[in-house]
N, C-alpha and C. Protein backbone atom coordinates (compact mmCIF):
# COMPACT_ATOMS: atom_id res chain seq x y z
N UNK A 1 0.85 -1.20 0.00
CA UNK A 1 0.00 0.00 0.00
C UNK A 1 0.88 1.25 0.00
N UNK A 2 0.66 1.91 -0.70
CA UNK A 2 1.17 3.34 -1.47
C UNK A 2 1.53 4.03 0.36
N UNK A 3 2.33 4.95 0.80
CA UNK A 3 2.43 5.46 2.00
C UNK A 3 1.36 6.89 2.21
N UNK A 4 0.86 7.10 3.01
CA UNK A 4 0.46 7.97 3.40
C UNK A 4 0.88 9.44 3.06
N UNK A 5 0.73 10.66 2.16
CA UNK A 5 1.14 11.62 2.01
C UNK A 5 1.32 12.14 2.73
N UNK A 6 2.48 13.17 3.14
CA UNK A 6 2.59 13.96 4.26
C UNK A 6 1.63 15.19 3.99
N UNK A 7 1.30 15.55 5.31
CA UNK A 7 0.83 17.12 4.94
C UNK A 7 1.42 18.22 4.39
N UNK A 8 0.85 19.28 3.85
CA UNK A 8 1.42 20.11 2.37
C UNK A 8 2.30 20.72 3.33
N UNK A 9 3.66 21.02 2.91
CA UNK A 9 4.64 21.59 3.28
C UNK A 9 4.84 22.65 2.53
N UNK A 10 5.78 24.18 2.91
CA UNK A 10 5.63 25.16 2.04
C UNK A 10 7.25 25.11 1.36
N UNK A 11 7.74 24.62 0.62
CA UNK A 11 9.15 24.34 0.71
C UNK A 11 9.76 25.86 0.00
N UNK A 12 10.86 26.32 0.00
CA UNK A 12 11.27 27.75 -0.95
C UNK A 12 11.17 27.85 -2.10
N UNK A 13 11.27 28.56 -2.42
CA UNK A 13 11.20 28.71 -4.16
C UNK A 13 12.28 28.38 -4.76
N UNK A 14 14.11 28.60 -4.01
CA UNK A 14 14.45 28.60 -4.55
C UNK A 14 15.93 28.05 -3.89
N UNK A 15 16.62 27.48 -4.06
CA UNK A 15 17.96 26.35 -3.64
C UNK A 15 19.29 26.47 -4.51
N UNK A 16 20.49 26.39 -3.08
CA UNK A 16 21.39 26.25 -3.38
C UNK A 16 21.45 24.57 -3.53
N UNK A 17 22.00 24.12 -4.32
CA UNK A 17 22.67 22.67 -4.33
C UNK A 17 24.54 22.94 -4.25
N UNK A 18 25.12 22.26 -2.91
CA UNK A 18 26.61 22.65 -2.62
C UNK A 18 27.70 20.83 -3.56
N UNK A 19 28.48 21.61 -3.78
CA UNK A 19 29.24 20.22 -4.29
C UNK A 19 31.04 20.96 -4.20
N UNK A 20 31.79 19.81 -4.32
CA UNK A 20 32.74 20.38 -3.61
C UNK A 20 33.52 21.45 -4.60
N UNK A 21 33.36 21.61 -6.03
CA UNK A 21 33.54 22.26 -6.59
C UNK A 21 33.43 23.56 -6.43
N UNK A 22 32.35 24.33 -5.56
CA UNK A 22 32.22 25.25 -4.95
C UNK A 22 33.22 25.88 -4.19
N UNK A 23 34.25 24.87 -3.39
CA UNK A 23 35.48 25.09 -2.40
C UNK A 23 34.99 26.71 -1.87
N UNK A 24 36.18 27.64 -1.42
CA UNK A 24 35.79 28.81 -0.65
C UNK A 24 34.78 29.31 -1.36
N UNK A 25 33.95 29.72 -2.17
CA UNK A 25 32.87 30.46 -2.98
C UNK A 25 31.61 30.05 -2.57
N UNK A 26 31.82 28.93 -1.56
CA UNK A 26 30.00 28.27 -1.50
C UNK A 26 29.76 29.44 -0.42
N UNK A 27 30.42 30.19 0.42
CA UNK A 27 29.86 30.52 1.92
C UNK A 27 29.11 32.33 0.74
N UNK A 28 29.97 32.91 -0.37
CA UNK A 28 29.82 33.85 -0.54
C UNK A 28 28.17 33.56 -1.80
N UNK A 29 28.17 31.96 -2.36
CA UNK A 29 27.10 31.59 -2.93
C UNK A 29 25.79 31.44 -2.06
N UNK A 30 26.44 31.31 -1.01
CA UNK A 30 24.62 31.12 0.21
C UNK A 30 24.56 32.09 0.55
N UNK A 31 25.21 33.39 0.39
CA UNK A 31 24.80 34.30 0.88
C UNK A 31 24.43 35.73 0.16
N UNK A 32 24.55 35.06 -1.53
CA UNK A 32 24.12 35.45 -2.53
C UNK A 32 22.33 35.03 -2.64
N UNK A 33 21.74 33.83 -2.00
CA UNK A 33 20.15 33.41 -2.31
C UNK A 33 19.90 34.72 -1.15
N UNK A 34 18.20 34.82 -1.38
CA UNK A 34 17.86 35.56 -1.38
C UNK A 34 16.80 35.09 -0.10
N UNK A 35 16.38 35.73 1.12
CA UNK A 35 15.71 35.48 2.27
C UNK A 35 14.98 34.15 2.24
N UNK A 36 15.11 33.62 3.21
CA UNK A 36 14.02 32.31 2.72
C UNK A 36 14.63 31.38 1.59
N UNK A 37 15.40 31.46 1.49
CA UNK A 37 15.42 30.31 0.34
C UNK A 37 15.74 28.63 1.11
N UNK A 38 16.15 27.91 0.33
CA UNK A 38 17.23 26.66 0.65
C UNK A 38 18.52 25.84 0.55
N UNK A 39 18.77 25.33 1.28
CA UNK A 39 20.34 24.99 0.60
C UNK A 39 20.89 23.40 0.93
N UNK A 40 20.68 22.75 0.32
CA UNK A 40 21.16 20.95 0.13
C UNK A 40 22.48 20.89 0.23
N UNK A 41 23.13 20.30 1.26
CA UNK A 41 24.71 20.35 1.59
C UNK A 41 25.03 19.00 0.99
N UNK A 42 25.86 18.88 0.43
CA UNK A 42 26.56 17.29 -0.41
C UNK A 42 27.80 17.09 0.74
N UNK A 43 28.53 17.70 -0.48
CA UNK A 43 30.06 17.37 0.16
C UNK A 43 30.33 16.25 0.72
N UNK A 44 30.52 15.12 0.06
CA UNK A 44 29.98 13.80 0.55
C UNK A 44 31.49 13.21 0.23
N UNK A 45 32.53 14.03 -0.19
CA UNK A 45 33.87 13.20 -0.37
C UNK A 45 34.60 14.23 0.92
N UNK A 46 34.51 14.77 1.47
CA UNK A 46 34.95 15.71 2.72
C UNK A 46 34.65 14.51 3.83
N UNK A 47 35.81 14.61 4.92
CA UNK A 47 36.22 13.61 6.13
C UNK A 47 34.86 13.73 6.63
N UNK A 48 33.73 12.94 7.51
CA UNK A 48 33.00 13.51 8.86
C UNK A 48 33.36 14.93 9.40
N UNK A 49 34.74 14.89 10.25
CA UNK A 49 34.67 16.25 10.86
C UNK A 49 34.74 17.52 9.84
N UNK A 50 35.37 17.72 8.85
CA UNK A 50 35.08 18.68 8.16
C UNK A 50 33.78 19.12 7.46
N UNK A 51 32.98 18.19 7.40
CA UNK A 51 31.69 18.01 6.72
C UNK A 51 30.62 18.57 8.13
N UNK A 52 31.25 18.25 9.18
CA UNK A 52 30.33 18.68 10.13
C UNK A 52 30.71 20.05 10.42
N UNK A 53 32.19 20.55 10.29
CA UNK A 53 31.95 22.11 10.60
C UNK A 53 31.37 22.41 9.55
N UNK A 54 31.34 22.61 8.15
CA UNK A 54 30.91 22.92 7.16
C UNK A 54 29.21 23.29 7.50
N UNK A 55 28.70 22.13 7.75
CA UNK A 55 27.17 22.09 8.05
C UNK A 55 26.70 23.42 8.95
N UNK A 56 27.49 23.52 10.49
CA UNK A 56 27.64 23.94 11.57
C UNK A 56 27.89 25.66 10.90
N UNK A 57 28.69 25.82 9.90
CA UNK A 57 28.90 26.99 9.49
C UNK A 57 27.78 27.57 8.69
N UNK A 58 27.25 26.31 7.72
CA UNK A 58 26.15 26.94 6.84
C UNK A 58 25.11 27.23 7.86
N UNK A 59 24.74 26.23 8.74
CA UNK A 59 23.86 26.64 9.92
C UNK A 59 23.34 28.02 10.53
N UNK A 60 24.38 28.17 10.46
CA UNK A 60 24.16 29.88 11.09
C UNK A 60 24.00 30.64 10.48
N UNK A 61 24.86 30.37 8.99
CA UNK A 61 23.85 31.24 8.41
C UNK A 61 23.01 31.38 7.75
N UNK A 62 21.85 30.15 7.30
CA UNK A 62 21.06 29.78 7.48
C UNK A 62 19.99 30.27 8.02
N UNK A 63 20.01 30.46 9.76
CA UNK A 63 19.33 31.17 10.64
C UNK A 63 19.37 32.36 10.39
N UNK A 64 20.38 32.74 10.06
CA UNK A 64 20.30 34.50 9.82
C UNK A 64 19.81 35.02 8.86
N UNK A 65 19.44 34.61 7.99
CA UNK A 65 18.89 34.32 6.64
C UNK A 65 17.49 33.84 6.54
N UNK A 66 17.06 32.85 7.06
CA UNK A 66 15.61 32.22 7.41
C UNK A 66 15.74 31.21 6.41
N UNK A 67 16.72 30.78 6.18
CA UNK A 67 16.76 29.49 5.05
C UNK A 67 16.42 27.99 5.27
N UNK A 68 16.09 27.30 4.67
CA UNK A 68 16.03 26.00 5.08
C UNK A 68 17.06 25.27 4.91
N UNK A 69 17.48 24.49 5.47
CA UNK A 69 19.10 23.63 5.55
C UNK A 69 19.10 22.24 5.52
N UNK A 70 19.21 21.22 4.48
CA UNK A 70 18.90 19.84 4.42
C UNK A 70 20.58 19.73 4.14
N UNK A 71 20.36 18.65 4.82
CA UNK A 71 22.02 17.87 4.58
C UNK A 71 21.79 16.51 3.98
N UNK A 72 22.09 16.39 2.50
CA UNK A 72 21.90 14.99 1.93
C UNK A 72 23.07 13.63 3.06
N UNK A 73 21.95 12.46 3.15
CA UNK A 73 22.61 11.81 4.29
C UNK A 73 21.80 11.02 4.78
N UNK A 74 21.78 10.60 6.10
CA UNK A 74 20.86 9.78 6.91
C UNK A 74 20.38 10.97 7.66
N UNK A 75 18.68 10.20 7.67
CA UNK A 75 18.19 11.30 9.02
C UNK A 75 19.01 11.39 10.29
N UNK A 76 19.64 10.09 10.83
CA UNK A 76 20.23 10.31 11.91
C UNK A 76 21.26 11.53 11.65
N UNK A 77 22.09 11.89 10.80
CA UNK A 77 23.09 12.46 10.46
C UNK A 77 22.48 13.77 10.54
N UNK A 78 21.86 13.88 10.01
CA UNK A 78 21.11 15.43 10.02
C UNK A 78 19.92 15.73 10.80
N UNK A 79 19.41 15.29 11.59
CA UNK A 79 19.19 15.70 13.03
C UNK A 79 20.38 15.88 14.23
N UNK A 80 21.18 15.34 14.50
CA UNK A 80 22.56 15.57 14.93
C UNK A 80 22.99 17.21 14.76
N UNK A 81 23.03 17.17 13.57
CA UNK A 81 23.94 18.19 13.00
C UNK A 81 22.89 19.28 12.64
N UNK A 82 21.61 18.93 13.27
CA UNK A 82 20.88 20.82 13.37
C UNK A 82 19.89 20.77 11.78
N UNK A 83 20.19 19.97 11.14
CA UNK A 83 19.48 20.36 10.05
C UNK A 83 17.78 20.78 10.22
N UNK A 84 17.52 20.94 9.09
CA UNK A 84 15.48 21.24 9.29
C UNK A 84 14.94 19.90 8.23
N UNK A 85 16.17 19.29 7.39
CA UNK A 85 16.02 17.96 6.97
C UNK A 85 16.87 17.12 5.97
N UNK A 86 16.44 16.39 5.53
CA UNK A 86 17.38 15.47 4.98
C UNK A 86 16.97 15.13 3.92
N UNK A 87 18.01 15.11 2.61
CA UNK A 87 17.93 14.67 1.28
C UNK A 87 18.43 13.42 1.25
N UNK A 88 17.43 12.36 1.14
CA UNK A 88 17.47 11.18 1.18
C UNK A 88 17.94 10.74 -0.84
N UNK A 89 18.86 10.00 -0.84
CA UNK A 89 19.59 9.18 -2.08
C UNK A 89 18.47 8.08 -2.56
N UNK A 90 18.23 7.87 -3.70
CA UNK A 90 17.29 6.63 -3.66
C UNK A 90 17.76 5.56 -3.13
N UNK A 91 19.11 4.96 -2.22
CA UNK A 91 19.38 3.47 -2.23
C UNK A 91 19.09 3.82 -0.81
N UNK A 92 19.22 5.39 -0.10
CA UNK A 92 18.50 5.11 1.48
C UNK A 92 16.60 5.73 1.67
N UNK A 93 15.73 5.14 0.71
CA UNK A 93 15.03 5.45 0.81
C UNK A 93 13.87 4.68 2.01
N UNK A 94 14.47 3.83 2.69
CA UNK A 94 13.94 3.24 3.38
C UNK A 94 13.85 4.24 4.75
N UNK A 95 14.64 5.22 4.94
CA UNK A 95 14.59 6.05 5.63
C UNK A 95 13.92 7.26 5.60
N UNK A 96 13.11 6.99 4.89
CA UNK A 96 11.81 8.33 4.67
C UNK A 96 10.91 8.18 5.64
N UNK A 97 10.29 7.28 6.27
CA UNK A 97 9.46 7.46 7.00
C UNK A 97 10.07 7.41 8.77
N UNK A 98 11.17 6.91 8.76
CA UNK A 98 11.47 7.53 10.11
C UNK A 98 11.95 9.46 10.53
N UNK A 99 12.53 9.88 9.27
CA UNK A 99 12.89 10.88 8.96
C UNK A 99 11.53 11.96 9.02
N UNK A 100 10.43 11.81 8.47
CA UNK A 100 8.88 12.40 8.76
C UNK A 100 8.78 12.20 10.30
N UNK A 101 8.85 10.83 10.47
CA UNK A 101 8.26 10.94 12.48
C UNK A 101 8.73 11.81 13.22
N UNK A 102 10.24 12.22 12.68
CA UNK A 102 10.96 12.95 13.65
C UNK A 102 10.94 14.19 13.32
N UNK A 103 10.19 14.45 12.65
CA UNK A 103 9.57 16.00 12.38
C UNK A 103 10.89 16.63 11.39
N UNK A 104 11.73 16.00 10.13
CA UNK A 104 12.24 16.39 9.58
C UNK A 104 12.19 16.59 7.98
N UNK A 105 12.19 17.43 6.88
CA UNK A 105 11.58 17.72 5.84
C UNK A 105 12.26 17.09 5.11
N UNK A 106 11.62 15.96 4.28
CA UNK A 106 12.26 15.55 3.09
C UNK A 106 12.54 15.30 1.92
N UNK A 107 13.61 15.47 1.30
CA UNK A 107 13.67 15.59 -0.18
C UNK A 107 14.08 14.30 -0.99
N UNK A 108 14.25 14.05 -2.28
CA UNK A 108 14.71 13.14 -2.94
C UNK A 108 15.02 13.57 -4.07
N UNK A 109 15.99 12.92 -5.07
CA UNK A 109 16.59 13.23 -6.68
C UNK A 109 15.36 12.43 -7.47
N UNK A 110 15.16 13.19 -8.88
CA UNK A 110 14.13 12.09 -9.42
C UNK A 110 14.59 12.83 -11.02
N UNK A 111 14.89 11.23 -11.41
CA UNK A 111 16.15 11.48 -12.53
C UNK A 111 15.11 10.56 -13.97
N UNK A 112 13.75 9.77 -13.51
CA UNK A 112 13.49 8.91 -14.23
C UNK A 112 11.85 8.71 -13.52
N UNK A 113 11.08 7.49 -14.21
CA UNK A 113 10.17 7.39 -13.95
C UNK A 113 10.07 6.32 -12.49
N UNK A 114 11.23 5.67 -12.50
CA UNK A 114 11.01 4.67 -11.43
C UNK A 114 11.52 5.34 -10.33
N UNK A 115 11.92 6.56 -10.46
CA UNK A 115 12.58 7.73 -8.95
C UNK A 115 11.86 8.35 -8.48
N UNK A 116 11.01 8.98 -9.52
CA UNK A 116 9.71 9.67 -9.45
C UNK A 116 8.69 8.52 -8.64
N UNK A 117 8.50 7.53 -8.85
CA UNK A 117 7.30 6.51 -8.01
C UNK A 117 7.86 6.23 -6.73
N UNK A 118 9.23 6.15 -6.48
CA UNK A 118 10.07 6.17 -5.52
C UNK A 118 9.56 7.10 -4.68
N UNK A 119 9.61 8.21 -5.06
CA UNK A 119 9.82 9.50 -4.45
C UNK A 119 8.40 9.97 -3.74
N UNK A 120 7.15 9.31 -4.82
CA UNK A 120 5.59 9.26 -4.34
C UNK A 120 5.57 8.60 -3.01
N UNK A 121 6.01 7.16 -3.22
CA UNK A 121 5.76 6.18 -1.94
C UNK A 121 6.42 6.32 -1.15
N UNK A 122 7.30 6.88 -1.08
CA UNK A 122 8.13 7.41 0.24
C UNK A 122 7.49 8.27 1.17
N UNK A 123 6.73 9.13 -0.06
CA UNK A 123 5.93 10.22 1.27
C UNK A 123 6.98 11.76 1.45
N UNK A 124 7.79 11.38 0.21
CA UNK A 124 8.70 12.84 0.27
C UNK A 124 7.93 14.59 0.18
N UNK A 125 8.15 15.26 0.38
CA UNK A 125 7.70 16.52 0.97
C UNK A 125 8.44 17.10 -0.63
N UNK A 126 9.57 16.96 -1.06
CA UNK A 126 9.91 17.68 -2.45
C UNK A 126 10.72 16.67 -3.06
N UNK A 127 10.75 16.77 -4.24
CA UNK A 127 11.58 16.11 -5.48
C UNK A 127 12.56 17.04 -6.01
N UNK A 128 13.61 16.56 -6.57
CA UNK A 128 14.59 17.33 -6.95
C UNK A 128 14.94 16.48 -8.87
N UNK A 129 13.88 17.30 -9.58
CA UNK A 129 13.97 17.15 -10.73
C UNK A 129 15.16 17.39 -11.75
N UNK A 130 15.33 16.54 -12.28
CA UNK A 130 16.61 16.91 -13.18
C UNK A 130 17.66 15.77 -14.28
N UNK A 131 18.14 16.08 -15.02
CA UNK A 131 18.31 17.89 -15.43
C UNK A 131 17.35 18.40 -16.30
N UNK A 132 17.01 19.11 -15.70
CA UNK A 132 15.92 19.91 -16.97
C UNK A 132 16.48 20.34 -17.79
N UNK A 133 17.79 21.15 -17.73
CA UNK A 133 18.59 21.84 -18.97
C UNK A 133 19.89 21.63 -19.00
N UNK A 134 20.95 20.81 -20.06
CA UNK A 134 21.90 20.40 -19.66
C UNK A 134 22.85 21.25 -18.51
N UNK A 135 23.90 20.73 -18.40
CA UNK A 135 24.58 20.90 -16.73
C UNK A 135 25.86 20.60 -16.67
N UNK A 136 26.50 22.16 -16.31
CA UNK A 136 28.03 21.84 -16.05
C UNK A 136 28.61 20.76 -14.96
N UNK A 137 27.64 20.13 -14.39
CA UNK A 137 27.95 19.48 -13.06
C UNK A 137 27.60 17.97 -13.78
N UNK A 138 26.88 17.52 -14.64
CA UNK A 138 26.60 16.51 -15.06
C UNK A 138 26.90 16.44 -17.04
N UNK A 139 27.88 17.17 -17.11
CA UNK A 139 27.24 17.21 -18.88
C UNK A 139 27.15 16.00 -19.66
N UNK A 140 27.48 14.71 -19.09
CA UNK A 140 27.70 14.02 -19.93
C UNK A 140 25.72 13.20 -19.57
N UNK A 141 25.11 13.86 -19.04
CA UNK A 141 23.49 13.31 -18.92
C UNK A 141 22.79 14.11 -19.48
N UNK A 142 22.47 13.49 -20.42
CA UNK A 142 21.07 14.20 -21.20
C UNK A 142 19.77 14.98 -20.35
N UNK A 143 19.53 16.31 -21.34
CA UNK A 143 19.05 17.01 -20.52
C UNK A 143 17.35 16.00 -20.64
N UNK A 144 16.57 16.67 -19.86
CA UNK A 144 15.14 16.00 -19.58
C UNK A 144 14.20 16.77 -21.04
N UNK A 145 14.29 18.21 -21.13
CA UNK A 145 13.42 19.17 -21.71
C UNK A 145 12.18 19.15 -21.04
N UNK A 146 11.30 20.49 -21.23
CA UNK A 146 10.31 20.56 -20.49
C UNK A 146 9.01 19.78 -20.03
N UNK A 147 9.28 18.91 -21.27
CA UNK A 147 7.71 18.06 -21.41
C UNK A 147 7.89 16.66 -20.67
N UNK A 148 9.24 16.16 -20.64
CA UNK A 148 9.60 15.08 -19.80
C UNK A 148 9.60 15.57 -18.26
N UNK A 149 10.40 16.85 -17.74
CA UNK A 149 10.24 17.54 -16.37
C UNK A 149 9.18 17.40 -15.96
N UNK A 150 8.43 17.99 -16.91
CA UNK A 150 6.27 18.26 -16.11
C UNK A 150 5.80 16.98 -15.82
N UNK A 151 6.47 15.89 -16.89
CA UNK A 151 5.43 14.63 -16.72
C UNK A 151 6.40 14.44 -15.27
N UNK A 152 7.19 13.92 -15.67
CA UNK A 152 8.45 13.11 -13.82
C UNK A 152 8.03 14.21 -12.51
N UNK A 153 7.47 15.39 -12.76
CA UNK A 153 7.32 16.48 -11.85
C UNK A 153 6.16 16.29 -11.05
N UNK A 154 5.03 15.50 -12.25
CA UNK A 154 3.27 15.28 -11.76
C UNK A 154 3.58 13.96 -11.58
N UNK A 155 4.29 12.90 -11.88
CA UNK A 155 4.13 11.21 -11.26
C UNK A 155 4.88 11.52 -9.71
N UNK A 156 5.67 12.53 -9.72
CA UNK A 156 6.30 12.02 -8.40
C UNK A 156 5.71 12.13 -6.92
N UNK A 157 4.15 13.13 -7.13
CA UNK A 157 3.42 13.38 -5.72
C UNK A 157 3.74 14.41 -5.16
N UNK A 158 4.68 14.62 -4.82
CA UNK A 158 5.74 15.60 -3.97
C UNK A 158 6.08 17.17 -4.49
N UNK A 159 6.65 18.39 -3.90
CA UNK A 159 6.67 19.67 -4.55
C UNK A 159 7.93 19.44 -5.60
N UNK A 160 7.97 19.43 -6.64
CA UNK A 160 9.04 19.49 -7.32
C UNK A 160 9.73 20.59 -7.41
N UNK A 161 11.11 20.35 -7.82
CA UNK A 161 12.14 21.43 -7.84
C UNK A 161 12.85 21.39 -9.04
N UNK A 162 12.86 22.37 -9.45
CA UNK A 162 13.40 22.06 -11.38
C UNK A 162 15.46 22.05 -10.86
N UNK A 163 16.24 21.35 -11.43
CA UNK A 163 17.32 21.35 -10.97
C UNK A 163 18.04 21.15 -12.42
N UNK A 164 19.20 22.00 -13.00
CA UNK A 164 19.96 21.36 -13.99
C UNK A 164 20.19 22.68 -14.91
N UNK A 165 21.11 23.49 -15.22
CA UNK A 165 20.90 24.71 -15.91
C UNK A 165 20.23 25.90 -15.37
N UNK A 166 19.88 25.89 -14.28
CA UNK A 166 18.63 26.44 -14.04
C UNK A 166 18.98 28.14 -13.72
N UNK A 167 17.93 29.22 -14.11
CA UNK A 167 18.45 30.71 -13.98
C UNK A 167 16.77 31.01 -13.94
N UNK A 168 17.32 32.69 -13.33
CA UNK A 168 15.25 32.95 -13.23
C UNK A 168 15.00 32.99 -14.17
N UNK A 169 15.12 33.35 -15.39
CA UNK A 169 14.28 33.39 -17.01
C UNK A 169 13.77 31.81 -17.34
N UNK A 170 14.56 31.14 -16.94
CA UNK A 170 14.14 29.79 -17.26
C UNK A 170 13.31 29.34 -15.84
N UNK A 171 13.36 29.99 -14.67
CA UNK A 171 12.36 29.17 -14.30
C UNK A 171 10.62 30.06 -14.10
N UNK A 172 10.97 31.14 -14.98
CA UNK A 172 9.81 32.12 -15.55
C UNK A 172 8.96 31.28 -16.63
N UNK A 173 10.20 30.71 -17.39
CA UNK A 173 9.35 30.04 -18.36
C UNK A 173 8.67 28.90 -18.07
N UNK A 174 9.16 28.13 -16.89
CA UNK A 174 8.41 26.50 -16.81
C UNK A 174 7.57 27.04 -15.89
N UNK A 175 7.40 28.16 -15.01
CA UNK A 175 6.03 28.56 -14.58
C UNK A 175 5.04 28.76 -15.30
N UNK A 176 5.39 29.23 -16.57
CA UNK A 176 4.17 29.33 -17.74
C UNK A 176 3.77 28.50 -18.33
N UNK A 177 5.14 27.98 -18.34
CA UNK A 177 4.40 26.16 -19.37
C UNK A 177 3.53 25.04 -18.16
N UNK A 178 3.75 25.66 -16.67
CA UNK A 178 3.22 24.34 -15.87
C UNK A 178 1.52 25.30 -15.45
N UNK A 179 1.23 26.05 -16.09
CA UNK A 179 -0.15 27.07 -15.84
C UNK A 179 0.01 27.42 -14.70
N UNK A 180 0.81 28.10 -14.91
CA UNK A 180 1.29 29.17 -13.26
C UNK A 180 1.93 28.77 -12.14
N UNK A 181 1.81 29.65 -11.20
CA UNK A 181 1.61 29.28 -9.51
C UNK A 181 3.40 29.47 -9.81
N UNK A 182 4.23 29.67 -8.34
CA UNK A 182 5.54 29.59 -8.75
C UNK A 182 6.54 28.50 -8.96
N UNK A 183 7.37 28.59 -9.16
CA UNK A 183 8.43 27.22 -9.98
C UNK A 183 9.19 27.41 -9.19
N UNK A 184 9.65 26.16 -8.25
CA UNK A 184 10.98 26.31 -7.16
C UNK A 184 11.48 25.50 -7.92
N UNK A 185 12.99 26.37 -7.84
CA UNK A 185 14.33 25.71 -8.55
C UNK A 185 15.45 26.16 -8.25
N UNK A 186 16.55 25.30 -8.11
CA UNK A 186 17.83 25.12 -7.88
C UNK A 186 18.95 25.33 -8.61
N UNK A 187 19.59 25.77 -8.33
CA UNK A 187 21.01 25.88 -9.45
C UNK A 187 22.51 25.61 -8.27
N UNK A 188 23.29 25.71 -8.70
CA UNK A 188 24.68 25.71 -8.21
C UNK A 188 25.47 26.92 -8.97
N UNK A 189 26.07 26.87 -10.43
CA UNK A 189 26.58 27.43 -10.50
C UNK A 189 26.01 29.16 -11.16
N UNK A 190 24.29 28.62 -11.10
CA UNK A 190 23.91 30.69 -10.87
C UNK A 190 24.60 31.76 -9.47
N UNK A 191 24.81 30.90 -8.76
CA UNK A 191 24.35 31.54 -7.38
C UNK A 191 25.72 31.38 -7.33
N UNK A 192 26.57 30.96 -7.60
CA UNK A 192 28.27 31.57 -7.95
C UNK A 192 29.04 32.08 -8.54
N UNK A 193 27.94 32.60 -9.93
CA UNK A 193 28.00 33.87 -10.73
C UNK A 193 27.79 34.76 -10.28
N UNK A 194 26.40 35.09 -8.94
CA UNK A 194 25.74 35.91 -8.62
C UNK A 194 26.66 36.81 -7.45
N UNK A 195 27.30 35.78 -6.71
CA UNK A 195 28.07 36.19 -5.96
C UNK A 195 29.42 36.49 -6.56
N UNK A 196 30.13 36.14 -7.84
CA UNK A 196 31.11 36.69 -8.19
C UNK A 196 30.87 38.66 -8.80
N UNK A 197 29.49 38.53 -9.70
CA UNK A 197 29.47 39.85 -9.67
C UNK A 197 29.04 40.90 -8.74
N UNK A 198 28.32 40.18 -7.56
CA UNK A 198 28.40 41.08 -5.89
C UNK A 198 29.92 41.47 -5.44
N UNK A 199 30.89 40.43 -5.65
CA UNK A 199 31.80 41.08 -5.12
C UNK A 199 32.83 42.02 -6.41
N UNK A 200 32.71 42.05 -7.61
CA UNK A 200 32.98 43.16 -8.01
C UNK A 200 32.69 44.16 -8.39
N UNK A 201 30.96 44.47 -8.16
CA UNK A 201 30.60 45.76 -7.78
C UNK A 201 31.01 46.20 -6.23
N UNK A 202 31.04 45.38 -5.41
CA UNK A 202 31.31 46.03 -3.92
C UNK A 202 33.09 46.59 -4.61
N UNK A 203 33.70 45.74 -5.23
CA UNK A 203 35.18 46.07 -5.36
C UNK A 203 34.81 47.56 -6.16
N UNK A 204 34.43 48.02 -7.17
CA UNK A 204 34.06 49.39 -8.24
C UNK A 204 33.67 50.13 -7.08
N UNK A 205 32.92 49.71 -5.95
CA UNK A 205 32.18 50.48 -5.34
C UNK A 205 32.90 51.64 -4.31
N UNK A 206 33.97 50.25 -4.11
CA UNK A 206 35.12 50.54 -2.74
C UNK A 206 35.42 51.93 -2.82
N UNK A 207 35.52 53.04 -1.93
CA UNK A 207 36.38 54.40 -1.45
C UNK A 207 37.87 53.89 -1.78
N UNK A 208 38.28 54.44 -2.21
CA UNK A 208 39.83 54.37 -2.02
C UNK A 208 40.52 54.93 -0.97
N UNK A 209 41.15 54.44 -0.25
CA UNK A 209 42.12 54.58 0.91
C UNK A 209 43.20 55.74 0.71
């Protein structure tokens, strides 16, 4: 029997996804999103302890920010470590429903049709669609295009998140093609553009000494 849906959750509109490629630029990329948003911590080839200050650092600011903070992982791992929830992998999906009891928000990747049904019966709170538009982080995976996204977006149950290329013009447009309402979506390397040209207008901006 199919699991029980969770109740409607309001998830952000809009997400950092961290990977280690980011190195020093991720702290000036989370603090490039914009109030409220979210941010999915990877970093999944980093020791334990470095991965936990990392978390501990985004944490705070996080809070200062009003962001939501999932650490892909085990729920145990990210209740520990402060999160608000956990991006569950499809091979630990057996951990979706202890992860809900404990009052923690959860996400999943949904790359196909059997991730997407995955992602229904789990009882996940959001999906992390992708790639919708090819991807410096994946180029060698074919992109989805819009009409495959919408369908994997409506089988999966859950709030979807457009992930893969992703910039606001493009996620202007799959709000129009999905008949409105807003389009939460993710990028990585927008939001490290965004913050490279923050810091060279603050640099143009600078007084000279």
């Amino acid at each position: 029997m199919p699991a029980r849906q969770p109740q409607p959750l309001r998830l952000p509109a809009v997400w950092l996804f961290t990977d280690a490629r980011l190195g020093d630029a991720l702290f000036a990329a989370a603090r490039a999103l914009p109030p409220g948003s979210g941010i999915v911590i990877r970093h999944d080839d980093l020791p334990r302890g470095a991965r936990w200050r990392l978390v501990r650092r985004l944490a705070r600011l996080a809070r200062a920010r009003g962001h939501m903070l999932l650490v892909a992982g085990s729920p145990a791992e990210a209740r520990r470590w402060g999160a608000d929830g956990v991006h569950l992998r499809q091979r630990a999906i057996r951990g979706a429903a202890q992860a809900r009891r404990t009052g923690l928000v959860v996400t999943m990747p949904v790359h196909d049709a059997h991730e997407a049904r995955a992602a229904r019966r789990a009882g996940a709170h959001g999906a992390f669609v992708s790639p919708l538009h090819p991807t410096r982080s994946h180029p060698e995976t074919p992109a989805l295009g819009r009409r495959a996204w919408l369908a994997l977006a409506r089988l999966g149950g859950a709030a979807p998140v457009a992930l893969g290329g992703m910039i606001p013009a493009r996620a202007r447009a799959l709000c129009r093609a999905s008949g409105g309402g807003a389009a939460r979506w993710a990028a990585i390397g927008h939001w490290l553009e965004k913050a490279a040209k923050r810091r060279a207008r603050q640099k143009r901006n600078a007084v000279p000494i």
